[in-house]
C-alpha atoms as a PDB file:
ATOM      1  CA  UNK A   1       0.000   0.000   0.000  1.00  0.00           C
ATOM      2  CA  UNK A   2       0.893   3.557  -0.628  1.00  0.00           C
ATOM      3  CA  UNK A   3       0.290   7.159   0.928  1.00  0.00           C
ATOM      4  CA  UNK A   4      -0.775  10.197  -0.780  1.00  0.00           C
ATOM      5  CA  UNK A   5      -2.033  13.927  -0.067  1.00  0.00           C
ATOM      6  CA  UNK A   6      -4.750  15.136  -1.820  1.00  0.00           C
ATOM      7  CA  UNK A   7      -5.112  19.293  -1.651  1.00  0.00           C
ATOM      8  CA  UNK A   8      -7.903  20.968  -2.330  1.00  0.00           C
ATOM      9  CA  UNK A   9      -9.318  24.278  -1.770  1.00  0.00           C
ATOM     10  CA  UNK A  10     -12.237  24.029   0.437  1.00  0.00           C
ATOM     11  CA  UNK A  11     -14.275  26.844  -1.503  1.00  0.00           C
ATOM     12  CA  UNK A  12     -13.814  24.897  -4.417  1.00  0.00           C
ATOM     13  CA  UNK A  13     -14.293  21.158  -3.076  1.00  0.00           C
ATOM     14  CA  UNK A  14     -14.051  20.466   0.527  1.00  0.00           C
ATOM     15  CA  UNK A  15     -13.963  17.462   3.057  1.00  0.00           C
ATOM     16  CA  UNK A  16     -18.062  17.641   4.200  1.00  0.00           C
ATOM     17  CA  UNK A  17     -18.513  17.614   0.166  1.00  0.00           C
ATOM     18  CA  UNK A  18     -16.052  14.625  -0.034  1.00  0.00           C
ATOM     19  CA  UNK A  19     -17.708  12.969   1.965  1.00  0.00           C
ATOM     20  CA  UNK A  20     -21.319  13.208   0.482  1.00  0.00           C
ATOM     21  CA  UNK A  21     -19.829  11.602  -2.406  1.00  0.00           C
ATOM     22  CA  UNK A  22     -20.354   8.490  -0.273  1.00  0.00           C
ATOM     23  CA  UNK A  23     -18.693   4.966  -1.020  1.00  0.00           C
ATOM     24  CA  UNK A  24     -18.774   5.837  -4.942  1.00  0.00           C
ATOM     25  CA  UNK A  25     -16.250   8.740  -4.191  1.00  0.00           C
ATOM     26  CA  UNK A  26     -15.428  11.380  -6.768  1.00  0.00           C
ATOM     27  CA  UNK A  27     -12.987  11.402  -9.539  1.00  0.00           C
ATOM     28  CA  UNK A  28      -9.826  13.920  -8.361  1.00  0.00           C
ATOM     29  CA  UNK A  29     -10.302  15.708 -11.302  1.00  0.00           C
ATOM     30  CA  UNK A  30      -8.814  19.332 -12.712  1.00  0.00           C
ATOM     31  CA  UNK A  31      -5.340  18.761 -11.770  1.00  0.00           C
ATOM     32  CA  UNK A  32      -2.918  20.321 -14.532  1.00  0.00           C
ATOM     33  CA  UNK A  33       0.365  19.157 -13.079  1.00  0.00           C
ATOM     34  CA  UNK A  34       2.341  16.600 -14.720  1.00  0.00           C
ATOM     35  CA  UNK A  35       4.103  15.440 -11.736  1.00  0.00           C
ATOM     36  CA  UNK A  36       0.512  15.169  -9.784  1.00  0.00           C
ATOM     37  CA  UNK A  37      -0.857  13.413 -12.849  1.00  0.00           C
ATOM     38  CA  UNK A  38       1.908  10.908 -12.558  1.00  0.00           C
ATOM     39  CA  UNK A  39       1.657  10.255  -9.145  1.00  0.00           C
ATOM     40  CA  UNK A  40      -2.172   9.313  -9.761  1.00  0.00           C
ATOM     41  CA  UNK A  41      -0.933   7.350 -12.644  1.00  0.00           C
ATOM     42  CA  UNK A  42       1.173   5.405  -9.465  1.00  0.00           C
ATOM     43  CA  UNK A  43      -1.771   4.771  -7.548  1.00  0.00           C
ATOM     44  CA  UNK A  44      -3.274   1.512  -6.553  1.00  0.00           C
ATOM     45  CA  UNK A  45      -7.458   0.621  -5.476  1.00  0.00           C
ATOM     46  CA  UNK A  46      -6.944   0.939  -1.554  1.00  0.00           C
ATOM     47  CA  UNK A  47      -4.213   3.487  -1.686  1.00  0.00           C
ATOM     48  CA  UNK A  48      -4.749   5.849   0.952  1.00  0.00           C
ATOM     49  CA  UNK A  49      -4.510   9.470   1.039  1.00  0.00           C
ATOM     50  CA  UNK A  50      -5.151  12.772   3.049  1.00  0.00           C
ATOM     51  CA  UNK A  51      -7.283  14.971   2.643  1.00  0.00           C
ATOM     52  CA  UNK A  52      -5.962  18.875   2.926  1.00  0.00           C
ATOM     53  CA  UNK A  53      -7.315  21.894   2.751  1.00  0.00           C
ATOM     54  CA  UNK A  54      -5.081  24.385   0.972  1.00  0.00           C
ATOM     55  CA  UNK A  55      -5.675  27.909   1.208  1.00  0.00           C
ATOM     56  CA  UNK A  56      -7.765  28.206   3.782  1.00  0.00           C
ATOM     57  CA  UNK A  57      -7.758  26.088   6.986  1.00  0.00           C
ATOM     58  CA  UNK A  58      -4.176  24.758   5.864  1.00  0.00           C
ATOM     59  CA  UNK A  59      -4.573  21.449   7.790  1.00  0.00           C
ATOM     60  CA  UNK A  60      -5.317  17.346   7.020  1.00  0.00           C
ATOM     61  CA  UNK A  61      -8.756  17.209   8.079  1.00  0.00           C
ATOM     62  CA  UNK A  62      -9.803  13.620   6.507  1.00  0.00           C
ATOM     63  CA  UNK A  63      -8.139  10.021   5.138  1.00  0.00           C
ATOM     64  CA  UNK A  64      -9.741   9.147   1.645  1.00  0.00           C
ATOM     65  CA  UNK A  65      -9.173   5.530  -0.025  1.00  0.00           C
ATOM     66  CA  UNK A  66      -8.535   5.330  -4.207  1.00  0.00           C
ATOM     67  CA  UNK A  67     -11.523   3.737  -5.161  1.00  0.00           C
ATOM     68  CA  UNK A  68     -10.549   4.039  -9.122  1.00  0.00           C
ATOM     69  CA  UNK A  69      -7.432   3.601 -11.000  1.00  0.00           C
ATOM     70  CA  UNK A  70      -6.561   6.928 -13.013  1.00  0.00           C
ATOM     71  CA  UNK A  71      -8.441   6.635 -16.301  1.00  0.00           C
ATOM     72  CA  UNK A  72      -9.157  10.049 -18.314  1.00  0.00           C
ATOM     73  CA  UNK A  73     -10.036  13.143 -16.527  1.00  0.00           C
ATOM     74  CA  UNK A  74     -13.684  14.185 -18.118  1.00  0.00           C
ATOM     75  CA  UNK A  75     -12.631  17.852 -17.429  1.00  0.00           C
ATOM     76  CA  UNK A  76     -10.681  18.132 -20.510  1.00  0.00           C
ATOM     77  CA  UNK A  77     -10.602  16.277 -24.086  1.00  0.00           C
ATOM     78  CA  UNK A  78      -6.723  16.474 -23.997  1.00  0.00           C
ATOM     79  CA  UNK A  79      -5.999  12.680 -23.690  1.00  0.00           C
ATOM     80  CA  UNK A  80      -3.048  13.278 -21.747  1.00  0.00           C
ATOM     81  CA  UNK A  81      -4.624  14.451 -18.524  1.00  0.00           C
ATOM     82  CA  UNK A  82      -6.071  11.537 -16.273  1.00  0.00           C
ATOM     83  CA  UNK A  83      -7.351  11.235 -12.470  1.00  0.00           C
ATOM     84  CA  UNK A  84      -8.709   9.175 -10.310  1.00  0.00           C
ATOM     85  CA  UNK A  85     -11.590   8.390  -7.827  1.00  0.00           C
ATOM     86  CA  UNK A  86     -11.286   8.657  -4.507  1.00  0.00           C
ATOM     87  CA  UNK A  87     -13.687   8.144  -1.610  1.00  0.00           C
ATOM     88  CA  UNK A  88     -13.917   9.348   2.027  1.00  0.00           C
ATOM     89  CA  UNK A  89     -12.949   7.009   5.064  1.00  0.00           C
ATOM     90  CA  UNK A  90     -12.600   8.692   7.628  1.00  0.00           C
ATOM     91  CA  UNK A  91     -12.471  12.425   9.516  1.00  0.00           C
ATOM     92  CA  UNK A  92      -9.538  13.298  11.192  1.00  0.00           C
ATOM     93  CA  UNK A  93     -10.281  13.932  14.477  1.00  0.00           C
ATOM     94  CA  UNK A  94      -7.720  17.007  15.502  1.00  0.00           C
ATOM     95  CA  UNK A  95      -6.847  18.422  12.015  1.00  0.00           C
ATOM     96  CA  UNK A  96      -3.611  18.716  11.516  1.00  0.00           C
ATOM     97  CA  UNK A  97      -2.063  22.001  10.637  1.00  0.00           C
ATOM     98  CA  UNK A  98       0.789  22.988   8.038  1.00  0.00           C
ATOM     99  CA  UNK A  99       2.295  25.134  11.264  1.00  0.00           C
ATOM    100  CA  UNK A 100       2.214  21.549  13.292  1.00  0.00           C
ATOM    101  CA  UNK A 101       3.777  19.644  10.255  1.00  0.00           C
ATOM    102  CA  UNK A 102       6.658  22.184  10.252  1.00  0.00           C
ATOM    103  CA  UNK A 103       7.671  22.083  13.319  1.00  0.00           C
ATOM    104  CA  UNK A 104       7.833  18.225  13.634  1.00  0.00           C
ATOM    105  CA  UNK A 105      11.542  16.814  12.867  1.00  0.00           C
ATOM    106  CA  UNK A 106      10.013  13.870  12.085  1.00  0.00           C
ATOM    107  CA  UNK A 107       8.210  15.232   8.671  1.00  0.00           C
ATOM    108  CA  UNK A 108      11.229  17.821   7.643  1.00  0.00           C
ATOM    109  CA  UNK A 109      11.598  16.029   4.344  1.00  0.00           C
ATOM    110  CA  UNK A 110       7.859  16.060   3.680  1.00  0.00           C
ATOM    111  CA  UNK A 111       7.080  16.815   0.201  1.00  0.00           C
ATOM    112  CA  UNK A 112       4.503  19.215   1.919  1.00  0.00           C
ATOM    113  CA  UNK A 113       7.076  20.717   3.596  1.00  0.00           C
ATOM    114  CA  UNK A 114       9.516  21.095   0.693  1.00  0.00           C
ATOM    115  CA  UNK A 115       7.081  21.608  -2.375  1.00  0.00           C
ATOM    116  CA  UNK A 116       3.616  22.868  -0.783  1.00  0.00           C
ATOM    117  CA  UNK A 117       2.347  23.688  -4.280  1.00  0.00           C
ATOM    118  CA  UNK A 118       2.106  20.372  -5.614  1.00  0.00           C
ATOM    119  CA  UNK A 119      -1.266  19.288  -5.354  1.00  0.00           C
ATOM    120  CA  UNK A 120      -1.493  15.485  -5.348  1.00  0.00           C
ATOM    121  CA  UNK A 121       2.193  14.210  -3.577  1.00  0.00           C
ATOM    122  CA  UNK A 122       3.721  11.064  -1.850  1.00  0.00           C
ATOM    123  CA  UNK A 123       3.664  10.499   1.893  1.00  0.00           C
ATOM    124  CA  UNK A 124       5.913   8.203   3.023  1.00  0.00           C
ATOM    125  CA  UNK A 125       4.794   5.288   5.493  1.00  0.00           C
ATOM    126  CA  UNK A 126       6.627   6.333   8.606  1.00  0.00           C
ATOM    127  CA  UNK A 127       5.102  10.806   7.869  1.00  0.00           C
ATOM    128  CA  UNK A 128       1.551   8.651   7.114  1.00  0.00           C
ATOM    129  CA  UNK A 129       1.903   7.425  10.973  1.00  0.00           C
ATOM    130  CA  UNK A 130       3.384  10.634  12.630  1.00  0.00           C
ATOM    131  CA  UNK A 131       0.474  12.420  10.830  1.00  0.00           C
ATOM    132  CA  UNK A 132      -2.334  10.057  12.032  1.00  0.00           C
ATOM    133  CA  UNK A 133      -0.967   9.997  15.277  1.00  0.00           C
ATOM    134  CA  UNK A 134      -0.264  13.826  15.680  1.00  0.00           C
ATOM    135  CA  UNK A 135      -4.093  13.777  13.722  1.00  0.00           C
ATOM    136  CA  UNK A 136      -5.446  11.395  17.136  1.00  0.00           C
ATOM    137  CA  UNK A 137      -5.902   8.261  14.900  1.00  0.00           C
ATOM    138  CA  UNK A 138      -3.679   5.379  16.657  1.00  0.00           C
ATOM    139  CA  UNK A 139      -2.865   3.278  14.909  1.00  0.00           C
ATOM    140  CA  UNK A 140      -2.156   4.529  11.965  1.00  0.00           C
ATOM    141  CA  UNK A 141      -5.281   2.615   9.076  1.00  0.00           C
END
């Protein structure tokens, strides 16, 4: 299994609408980045993620699950853009901040520490647990 981050601007799609996309999810759509494209090109049914709101709040506030392997984005007919479906698991019960994430040693080589703007990145396993247990979820799904 593999970690991810998922940012998203909540005025633009947020964790309460996430979630009312029930166990069918939502395609991760809109996301113009080749290296984010190719990291949901990397991602496997049961991949977990989190789910962060950028912008405002600046925090994890929910775990989502890939519920679809990246197939074409229906945002755009160029063929080269592609997403894919992801589906609320669970809240996070103290959302975690970007301010907390700095100042943990642990996560210094975070890619959300070192290249905030990317909007779909890799956790690795041992930031997925420090997260989830700095987020009050032990152990770590």
């Amino acid at each position: 299994m593999k970690y991810w981050l998922f940012k998203s601007e909540p005025d633009s799609w947020s964790w309460e609408r996430q979630k009312a996309k029930g166990k069918a999810g939502q395609q991760w759509d809109g996301v113009r980045n080749y290296q984010a494209r190719n990291n949901m090109g990397a991602m496997e049914i049961g991949d977990l993620g989190f789910f962060y709101h950028s912008n405002q709040g600046l925090d994890v506030v929910g775990i989502v699950e890939v519920c679809a392997l990246a197939h074409h984005d229906t945002t755009t007919d160029d063929p080269r853009w592609v997403c894919v479906d992801i589906r609320a698991v669970r809240d996070v019960p103290k959302p975690v901040t970007l301010n907390d994430i700095k100042a943990n040693p642990k996560l210094a080589d975070m890619v959300l520490v070192n290249n905030s703007r990317l909007s779909v990145q890799p956790v690795s396993a041992a930031e997925w647990k420090e997260v989830c247990s700095m987020g009050g979820i032990d152990p770590a799904p």
